[in-house]
PDB file of N, CA and C in Angstrom:
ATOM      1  N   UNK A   1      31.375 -18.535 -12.313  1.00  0.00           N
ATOM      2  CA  UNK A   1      30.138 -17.849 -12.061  1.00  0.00           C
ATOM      3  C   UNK A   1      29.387 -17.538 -13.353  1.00  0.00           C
ATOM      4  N   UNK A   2      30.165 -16.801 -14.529  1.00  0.00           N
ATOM      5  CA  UNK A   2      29.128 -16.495 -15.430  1.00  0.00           C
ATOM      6  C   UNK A   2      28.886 -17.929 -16.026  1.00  0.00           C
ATOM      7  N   UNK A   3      29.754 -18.771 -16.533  1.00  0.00           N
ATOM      8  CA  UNK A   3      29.674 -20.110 -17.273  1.00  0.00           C
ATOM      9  C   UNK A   3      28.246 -20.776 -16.223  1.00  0.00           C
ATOM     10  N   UNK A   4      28.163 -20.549 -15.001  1.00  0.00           N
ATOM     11  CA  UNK A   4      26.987 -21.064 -13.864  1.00  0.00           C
ATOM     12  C   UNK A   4      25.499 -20.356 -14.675  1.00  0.00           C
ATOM     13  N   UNK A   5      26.177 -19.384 -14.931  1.00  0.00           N
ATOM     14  CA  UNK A   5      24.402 -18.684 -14.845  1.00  0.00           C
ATOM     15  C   UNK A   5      24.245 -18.887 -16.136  1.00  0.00           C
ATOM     16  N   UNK A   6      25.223 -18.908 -17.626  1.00  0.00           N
ATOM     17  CA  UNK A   6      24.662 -19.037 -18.274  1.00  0.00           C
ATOM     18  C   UNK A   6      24.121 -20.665 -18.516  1.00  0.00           C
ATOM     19  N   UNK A   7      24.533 -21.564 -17.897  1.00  0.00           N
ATOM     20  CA  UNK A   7      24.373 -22.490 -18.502  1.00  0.00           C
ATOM     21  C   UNK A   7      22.804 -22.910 -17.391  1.00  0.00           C
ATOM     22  N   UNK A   8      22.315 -22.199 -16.384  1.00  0.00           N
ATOM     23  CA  UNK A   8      21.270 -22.211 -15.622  1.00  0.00           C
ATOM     24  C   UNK A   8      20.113 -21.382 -16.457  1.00  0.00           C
ATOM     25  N   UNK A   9      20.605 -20.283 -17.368  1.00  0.00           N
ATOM     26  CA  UNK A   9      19.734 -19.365 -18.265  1.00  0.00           C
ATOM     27  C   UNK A   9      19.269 -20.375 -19.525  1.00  0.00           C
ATOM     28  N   UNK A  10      20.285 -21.093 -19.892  1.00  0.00           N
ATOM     29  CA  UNK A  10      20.382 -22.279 -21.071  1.00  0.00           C
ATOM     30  C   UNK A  10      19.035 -23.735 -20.821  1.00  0.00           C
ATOM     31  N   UNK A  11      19.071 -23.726 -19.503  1.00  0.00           N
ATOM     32  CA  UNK A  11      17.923 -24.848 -19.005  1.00  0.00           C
ATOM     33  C   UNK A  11      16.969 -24.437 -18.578  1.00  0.00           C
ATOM     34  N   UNK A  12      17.063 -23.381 -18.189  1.00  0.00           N
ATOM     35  CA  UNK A  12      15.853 -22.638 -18.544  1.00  0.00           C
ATOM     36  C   UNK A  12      14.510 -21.976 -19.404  1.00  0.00           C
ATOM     37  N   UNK A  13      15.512 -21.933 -20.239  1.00  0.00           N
ATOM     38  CA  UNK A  13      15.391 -21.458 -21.912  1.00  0.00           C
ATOM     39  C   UNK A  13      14.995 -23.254 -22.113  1.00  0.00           C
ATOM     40  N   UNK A  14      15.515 -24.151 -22.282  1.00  0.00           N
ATOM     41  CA  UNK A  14      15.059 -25.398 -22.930  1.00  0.00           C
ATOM     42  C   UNK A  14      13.808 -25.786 -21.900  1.00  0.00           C
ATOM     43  N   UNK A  15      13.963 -25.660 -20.956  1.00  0.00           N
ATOM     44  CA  UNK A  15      12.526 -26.359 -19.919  1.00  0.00           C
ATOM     45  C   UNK A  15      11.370 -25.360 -20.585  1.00  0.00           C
ATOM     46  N   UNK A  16      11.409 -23.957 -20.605  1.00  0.00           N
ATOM     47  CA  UNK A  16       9.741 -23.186 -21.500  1.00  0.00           C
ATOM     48  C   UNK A  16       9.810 -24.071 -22.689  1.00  0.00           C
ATOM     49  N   UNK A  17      10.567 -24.392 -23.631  1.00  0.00           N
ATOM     50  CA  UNK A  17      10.232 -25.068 -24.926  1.00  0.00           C
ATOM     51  C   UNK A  17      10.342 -26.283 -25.075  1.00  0.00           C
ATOM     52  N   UNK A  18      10.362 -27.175 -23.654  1.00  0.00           N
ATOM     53  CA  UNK A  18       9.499 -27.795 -23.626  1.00  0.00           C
ATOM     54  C   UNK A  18       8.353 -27.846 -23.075  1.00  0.00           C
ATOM     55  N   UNK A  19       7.880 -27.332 -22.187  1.00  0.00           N
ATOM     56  CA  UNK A  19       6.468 -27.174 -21.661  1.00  0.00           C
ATOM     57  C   UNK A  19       5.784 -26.488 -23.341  1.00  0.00           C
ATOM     58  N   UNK A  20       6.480 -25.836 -23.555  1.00  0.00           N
ATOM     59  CA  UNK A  20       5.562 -24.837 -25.062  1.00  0.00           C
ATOM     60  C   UNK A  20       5.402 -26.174 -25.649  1.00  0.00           C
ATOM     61  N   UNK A  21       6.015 -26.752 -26.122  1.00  0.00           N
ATOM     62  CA  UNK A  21       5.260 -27.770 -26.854  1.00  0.00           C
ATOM     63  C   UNK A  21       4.818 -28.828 -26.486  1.00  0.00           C
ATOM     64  N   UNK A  22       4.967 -29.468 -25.407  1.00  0.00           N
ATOM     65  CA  UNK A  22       4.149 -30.435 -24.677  1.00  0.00           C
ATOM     66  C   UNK A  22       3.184 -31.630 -25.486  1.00  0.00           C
ATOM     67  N   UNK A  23       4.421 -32.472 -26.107  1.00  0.00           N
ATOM     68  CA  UNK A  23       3.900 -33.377 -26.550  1.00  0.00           C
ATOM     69  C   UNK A  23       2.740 -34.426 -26.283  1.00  0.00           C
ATOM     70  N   UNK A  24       2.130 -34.731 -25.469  1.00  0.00           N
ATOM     71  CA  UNK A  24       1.167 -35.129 -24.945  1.00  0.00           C
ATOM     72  C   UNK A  24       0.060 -34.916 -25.202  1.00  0.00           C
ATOM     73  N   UNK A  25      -0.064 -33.676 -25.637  1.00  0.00           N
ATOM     74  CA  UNK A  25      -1.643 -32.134 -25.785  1.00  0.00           C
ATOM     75  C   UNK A  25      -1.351 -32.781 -27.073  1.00  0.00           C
ATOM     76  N   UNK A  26      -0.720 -32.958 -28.230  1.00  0.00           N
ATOM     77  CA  UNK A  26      -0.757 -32.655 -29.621  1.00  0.00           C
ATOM     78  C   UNK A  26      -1.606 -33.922 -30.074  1.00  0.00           C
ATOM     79  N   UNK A  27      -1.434 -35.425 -28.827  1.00  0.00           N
ATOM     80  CA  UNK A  27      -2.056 -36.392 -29.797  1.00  0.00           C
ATOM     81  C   UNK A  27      -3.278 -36.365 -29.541  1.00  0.00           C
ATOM     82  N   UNK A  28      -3.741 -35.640 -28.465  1.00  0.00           N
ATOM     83  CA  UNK A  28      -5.578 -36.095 -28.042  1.00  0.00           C
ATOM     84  C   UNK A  28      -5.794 -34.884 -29.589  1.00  0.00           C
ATOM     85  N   UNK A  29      -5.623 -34.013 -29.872  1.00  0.00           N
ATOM     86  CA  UNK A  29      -5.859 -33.140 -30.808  1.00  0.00           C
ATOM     87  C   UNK A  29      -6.043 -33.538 -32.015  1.00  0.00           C
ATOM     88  N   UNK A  30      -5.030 -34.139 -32.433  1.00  0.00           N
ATOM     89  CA  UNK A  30      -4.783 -34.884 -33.512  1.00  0.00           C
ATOM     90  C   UNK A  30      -5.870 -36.106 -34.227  1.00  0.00           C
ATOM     91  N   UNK A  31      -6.309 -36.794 -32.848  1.00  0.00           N
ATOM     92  CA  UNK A  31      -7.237 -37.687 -32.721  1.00  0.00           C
ATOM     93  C   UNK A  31      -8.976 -36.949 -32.922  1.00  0.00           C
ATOM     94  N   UNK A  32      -8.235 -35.936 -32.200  1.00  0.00           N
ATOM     95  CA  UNK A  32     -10.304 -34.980 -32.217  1.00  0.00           C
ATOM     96  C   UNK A  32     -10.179 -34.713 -33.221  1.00  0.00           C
ATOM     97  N   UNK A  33      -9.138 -34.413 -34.114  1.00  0.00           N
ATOM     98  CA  UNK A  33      -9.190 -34.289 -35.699  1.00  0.00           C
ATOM     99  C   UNK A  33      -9.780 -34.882 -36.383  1.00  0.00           C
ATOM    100  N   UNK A  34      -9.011 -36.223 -36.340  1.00  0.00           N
ATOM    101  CA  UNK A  34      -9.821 -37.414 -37.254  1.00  0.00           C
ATOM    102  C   UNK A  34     -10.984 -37.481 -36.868  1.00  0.00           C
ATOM    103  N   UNK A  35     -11.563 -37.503 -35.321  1.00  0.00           N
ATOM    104  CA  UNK A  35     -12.717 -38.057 -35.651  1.00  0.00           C
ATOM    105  C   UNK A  35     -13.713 -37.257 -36.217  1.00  0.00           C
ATOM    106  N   UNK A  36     -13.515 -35.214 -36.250  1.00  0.00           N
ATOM    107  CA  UNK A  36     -13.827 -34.774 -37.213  1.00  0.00           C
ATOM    108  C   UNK A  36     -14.375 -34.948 -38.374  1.00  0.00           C
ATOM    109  N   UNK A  37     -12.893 -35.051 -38.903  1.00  0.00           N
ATOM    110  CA  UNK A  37     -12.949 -35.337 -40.653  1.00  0.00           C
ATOM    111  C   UNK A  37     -13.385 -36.319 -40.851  1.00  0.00           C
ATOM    112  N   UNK A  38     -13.502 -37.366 -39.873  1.00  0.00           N
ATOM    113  CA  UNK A  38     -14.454 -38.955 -40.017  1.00  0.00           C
ATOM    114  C   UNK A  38     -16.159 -38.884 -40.123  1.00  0.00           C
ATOM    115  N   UNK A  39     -16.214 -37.557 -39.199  1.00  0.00           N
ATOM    116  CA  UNK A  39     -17.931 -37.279 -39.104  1.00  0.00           C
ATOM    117  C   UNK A  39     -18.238 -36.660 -40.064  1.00  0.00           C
ATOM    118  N   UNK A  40     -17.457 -35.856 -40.370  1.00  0.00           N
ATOM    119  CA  UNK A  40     -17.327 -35.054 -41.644  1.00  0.00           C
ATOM    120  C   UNK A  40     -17.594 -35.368 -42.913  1.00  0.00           C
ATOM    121  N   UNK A  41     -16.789 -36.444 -43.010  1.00  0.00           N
ATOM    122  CA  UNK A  41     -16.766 -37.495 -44.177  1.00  0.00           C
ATOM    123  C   UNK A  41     -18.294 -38.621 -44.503  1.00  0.00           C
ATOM    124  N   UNK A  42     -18.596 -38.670 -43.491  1.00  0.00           N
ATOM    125  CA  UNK A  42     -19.642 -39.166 -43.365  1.00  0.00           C
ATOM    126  C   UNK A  42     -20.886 -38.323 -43.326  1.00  0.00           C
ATOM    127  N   UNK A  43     -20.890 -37.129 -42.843  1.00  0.00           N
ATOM    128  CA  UNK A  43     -21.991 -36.483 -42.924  1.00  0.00           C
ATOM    129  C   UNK A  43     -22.086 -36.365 -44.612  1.00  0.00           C
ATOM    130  N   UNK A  44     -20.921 -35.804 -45.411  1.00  0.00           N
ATOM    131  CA  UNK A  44     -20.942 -35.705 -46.500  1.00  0.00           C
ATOM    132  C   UNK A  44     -21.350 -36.944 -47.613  1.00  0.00           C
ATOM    133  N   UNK A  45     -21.052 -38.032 -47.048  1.00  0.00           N
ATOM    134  CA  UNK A  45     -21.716 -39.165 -48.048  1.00  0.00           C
ATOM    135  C   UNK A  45     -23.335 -39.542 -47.732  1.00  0.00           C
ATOM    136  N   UNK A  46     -23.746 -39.159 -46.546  1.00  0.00           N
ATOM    137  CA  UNK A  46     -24.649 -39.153 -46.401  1.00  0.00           C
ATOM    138  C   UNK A  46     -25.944 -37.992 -47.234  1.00  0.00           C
ATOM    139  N   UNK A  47     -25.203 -37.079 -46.654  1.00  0.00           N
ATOM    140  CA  UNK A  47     -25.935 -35.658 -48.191  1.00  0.00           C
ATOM    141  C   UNK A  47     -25.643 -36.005 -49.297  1.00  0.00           C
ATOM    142  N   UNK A  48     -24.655 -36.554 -49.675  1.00  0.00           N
ATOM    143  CA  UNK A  48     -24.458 -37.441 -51.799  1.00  0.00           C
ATOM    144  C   UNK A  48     -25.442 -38.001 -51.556  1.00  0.00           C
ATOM    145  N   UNK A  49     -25.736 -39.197 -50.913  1.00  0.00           N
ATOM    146  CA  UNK A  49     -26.655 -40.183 -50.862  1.00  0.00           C
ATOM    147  C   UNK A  49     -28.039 -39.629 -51.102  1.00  0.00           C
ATOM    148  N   UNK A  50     -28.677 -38.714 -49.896  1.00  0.00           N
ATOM    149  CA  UNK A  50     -29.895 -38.550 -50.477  1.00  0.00           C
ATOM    150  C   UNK A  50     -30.153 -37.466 -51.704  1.00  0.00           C
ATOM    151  N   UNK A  51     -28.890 -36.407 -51.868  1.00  0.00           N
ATOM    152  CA  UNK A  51     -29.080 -35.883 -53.053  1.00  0.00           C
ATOM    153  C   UNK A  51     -29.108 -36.669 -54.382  1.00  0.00           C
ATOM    154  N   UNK A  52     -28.283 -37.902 -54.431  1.00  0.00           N
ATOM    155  CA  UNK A  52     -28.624 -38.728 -55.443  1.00  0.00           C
ATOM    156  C   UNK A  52     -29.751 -39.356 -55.482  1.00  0.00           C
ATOM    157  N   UNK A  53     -30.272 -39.439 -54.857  1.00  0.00           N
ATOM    158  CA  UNK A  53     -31.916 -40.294 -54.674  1.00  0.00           C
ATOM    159  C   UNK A  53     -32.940 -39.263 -55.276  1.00  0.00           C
ATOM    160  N   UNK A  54     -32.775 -37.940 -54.218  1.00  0.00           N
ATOM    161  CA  UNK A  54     -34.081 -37.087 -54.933  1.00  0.00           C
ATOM    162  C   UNK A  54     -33.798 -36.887 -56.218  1.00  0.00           C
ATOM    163  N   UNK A  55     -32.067 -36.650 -56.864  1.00  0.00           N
ATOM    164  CA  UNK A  55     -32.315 -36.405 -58.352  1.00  0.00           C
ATOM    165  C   UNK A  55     -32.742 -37.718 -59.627  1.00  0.00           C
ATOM    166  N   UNK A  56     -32.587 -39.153 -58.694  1.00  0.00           N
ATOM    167  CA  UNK A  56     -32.611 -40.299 -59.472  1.00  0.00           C
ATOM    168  C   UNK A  56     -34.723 -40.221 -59.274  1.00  0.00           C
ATOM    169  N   UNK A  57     -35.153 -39.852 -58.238  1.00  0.00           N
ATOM    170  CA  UNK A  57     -36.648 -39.704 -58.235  1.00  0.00           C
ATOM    171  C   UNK A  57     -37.255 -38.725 -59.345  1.00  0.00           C
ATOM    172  N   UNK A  58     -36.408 -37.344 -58.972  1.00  0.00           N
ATOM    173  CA  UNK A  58     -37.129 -36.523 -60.121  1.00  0.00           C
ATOM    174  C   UNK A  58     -36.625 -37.019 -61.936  1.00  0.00           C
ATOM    175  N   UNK A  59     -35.743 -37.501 -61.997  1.00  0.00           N
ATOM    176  CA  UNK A  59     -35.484 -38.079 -63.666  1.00  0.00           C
ATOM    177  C   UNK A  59     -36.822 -39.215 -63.848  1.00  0.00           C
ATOM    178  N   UNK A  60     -36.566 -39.899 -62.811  1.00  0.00           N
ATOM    179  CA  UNK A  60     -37.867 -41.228 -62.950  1.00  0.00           C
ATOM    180  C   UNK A  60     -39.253 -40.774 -63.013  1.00  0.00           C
ATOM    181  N   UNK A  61     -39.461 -39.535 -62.383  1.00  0.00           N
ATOM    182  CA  UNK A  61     -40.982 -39.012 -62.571  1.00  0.00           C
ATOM    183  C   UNK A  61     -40.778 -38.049 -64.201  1.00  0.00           C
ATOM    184  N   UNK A  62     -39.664 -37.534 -64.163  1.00  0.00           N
ATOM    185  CA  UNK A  62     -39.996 -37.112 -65.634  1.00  0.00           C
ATOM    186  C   UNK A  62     -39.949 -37.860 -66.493  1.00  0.00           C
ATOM    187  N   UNK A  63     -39.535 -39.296 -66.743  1.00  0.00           N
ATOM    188  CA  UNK A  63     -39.226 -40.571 -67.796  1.00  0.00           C
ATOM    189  C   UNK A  63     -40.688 -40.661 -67.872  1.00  0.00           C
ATOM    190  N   UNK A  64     -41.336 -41.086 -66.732  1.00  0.00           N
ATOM    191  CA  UNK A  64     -42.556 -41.232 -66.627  1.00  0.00           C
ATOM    192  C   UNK A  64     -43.632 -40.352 -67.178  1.00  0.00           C
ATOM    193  N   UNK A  65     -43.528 -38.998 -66.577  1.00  0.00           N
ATOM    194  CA  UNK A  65     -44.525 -37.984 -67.366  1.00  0.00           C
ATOM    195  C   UNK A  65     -44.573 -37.901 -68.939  1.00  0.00           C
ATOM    196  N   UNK A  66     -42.788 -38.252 -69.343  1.00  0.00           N
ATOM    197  CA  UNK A  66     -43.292 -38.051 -70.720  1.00  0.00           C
ATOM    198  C   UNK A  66     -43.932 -39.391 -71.387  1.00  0.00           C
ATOM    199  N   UNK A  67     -43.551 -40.646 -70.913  1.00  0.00           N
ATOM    200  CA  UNK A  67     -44.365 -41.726 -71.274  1.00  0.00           C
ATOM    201  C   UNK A  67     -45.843 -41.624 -71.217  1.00  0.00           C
ATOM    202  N   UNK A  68     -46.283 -41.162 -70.052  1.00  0.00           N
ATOM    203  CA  UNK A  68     -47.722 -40.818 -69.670  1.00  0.00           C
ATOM    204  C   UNK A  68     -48.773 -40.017 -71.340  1.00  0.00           C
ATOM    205  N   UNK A  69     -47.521 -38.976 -71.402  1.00  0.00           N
ATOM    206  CA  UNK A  69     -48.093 -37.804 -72.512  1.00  0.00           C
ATOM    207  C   UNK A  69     -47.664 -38.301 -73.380  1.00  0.00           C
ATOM    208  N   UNK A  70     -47.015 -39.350 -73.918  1.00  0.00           N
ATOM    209  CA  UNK A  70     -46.900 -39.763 -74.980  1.00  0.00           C
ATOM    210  C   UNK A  70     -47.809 -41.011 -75.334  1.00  0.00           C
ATOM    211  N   UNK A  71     -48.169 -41.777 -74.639  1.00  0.00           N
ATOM    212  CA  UNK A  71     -49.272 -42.731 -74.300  1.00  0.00           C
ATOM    213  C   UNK A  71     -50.696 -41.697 -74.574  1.00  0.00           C
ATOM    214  N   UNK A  72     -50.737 -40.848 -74.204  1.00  0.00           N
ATOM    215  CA  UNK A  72     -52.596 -39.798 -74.217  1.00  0.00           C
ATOM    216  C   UNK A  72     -52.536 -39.460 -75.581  1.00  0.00           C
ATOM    217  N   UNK A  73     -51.168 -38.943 -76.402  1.00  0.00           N
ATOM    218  CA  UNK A  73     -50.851 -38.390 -77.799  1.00  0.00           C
ATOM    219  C   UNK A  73     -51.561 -39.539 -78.654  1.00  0.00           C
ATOM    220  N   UNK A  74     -51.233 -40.883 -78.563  1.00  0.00           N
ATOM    221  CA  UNK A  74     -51.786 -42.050 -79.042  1.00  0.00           C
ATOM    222  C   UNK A  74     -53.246 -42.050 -79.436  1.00  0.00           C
ATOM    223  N   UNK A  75     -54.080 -41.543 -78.711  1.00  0.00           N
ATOM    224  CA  UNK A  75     -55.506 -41.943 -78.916  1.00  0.00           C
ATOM    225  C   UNK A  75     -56.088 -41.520 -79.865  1.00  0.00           C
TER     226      UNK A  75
END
């Protein structure tokens, strides 16, 4: 009788821990992860991208301005 119940308390105890972790749930998760850090990753090269542009625009307009004022200094 007790060896019955404990070993019915024992599968019991293992059946909650497995439902608690329920392998199944962990990979769709895992996956919404990546595609996260994938959008993520991409949103972020996308903001490098045009932050490198507006700062490669504003150097090129100042190369320029000072050519401009250095060209008017000439006359």
């Amino acid at each position: 009788m007790i060896s019955e119940s404990m070993t019915s308390s024992t599968i019991d105890r293992r059946n909650t821990l497995l439902s608690k972790i329920d392998l199944s749930r962990q990979q769709p998760n895992s996956q919404q992860q990546d595609i996260k850090e994938l959008t993520k990753f991409q949103k972020n090269i996308r903001n490098f991208h045009i932050f490198s542009l507006i700062l490669f625009f504003f150097l090129f307009m100042s190369v320029a301005y000072s050519f401009i004022r250095m060209f008017k200094n000439l006359d």
